[in-house]
Structure formats: structure tokens, C-alpha cells
C-alpha atoms as a PDB file:
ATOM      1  CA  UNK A   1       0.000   0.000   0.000  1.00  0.00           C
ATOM      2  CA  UNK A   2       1.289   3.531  -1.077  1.00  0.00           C
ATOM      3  CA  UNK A   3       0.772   6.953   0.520  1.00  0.00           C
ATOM      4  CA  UNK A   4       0.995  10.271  -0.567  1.00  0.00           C
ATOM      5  CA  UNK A   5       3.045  13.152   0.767  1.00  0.00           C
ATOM      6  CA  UNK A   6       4.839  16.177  -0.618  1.00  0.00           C
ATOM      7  CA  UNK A   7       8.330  15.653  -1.008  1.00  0.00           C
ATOM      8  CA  UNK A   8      10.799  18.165  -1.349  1.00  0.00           C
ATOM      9  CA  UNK A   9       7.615  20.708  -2.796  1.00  0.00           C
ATOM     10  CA  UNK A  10       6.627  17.875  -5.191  1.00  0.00           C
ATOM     11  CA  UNK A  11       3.899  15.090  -4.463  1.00  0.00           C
ATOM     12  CA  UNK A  12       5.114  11.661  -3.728  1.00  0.00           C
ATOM     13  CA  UNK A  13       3.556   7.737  -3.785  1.00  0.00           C
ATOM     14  CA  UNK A  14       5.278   6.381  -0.689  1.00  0.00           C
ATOM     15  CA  UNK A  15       5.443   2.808   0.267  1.00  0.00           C
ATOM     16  CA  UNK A  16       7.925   1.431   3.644  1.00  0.00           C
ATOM     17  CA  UNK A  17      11.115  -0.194   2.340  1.00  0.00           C
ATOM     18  CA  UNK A  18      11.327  -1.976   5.205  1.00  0.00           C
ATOM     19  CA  UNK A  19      12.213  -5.742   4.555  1.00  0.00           C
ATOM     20  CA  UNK A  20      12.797  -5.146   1.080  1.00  0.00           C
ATOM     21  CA  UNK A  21      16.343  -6.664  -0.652  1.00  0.00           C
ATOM     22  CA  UNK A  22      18.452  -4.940  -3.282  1.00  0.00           C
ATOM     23  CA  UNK A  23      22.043  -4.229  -4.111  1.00  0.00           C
ATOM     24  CA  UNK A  24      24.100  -1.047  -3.767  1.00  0.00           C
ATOM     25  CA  UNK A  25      24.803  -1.084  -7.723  1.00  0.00           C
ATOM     26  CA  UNK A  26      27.576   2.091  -8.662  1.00  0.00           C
ATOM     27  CA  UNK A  27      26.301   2.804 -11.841  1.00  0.00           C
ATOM     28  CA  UNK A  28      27.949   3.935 -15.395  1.00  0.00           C
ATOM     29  CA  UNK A  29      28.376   7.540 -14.490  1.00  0.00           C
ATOM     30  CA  UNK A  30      29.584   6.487 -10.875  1.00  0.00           C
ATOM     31  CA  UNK A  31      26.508   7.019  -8.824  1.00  0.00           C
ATOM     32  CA  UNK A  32      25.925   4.792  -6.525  1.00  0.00           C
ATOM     33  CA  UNK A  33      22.024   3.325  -6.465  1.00  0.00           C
ATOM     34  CA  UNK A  34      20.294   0.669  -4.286  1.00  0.00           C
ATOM     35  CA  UNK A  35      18.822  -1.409  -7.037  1.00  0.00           C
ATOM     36  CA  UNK A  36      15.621  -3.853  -6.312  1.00  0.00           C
ATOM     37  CA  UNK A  37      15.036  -6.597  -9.027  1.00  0.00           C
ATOM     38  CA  UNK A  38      11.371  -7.331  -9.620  1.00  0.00           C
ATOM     39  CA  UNK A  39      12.228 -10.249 -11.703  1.00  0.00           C
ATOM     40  CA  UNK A  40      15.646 -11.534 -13.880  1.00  0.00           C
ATOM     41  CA  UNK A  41      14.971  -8.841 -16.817  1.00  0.00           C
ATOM     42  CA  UNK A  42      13.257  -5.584 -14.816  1.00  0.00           C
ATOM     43  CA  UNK A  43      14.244  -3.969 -11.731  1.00  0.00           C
ATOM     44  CA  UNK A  44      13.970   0.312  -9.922  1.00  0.00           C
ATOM     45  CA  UNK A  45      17.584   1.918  -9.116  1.00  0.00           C
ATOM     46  CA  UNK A  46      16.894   3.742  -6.344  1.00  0.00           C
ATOM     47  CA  UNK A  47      18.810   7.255  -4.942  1.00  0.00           C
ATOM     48  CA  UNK A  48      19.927   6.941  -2.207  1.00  0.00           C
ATOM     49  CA  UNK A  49      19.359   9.647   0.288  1.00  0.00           C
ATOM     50  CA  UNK A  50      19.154   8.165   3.441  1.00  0.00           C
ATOM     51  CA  UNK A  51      22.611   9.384   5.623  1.00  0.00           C
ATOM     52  CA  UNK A  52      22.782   6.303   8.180  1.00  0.00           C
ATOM     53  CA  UNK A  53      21.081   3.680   6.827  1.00  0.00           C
ATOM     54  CA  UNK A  54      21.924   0.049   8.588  1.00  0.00           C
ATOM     55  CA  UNK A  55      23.226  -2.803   6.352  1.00  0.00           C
ATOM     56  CA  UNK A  56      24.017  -6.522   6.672  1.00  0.00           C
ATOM     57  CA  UNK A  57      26.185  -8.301   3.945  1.00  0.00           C
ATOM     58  CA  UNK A  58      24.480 -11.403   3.543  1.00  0.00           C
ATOM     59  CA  UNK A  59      26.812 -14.632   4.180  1.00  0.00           C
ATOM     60  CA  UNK A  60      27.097 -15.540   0.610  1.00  0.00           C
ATOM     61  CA  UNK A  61      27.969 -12.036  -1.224  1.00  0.00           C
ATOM     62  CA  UNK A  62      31.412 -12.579  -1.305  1.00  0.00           C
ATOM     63  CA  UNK A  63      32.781  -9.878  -0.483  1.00  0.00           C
ATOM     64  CA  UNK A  64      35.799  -8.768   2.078  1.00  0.00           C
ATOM     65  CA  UNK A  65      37.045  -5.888   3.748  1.00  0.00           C
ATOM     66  CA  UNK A  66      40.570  -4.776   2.901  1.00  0.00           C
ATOM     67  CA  UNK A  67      42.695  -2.825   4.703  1.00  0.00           C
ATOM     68  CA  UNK A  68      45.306  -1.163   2.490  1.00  0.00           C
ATOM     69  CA  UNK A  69      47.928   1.418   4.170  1.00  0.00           C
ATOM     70  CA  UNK A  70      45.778   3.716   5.818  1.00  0.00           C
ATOM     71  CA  UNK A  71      42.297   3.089   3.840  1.00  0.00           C
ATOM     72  CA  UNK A  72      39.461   0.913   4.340  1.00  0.00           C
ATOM     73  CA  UNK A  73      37.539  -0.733   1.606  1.00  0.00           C
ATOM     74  CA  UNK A  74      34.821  -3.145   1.058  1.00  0.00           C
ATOM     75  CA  UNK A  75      35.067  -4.960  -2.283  1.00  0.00           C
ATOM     76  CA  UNK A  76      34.806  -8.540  -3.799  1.00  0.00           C
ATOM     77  CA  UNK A  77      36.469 -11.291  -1.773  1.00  0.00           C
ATOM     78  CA  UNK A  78      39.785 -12.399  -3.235  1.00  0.00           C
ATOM     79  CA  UNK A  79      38.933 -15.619  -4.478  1.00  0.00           C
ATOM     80  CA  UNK A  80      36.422 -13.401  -6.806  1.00  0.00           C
ATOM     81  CA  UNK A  81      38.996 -10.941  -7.392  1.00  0.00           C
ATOM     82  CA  UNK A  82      41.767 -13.586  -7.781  1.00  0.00           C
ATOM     83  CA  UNK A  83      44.582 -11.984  -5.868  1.00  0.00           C
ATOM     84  CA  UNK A  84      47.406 -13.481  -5.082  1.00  0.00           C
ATOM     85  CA  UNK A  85      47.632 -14.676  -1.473  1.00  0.00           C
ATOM     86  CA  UNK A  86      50.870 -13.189   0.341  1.00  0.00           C
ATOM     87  CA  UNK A  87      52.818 -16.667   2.235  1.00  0.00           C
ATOM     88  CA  UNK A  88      54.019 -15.847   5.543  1.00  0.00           C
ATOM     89  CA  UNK A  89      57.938 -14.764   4.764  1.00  0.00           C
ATOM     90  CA  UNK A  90      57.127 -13.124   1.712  1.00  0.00           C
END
């Protein structure tokens, strides 16, 4: 069920997203959207807005967090990535 409210001057259907699974998706131009497949061939890229929105990596995403030097990054695992692993001694 959808609401209606002004947003931002303009009126707006509203529905909770509350529950509802997507990816964050960075796009051609480099914007990153939280994308919701309705099926294999259609699916909404969403902007996102929201500043502290809570997010679980599901166990199966395969993905890692790196720490390089002084930066912190979330990206593929390495087995998807296929780096090199470093030996101890190396």
C-alpha cells in the first residue's frame, strides 16, 4: 500500500522499504544506487538519500574488507577478485 506526501515541494507515492532486498549497484556515471530486481529482466535503481542507513552483507555475497595502508575498503572477496595470497615470509 502507497501513501501520498509532498516531497521536497513535489507530491510523492510512498510505500515502507522496510524488509525489502536490493544491491548497492555504482552505476555507469559512478553514482551509486540501491537497485531492487522485480524479476531476472526488470528492476527500480533507487537514490539513495538516506545518511545512516543500517546494512548486513548477507553470508554468501562474497565480499571482504581490505585494509590497504591507511584506507578501508569493502570490495569482492579475493577468491572473486583472484589476488594473489601473500605466504608468511614473503
Amino acid at each position: 500500500m502507497t501513501d501520498k506526501y509532498l516531497y521536497g515541494e513535489l507530491p510523492a507515492e510512498v510505500e515502507s522499504a522496510a524488509g525489502v532486498k536490493g544491491v548497492i549497484v555504482r552505476t555507469l556515471d559512478g553514482t551509486m544506487v540501491f537497485r531492487v530486481y522485480h524479476d531476472r529482466e526488470h528492476f527500480t535503481d533507487y537514490e539513495i538519500r538516506h545518511d545512516d542507513l543500517s546494512v548486513t552483507i548477507d553470508t554468501d555475497e562474497l565480499a571482504a574488507f581490505y585494509k590497504v595502508g591507511e584506507r578501508d575498503i569493502l570490495d569482492h572477496s579475493p577468491q572473486v577478485l583472484g589476488l594473489k595470497k601473500i605466504e608468511s615470509g614473503e
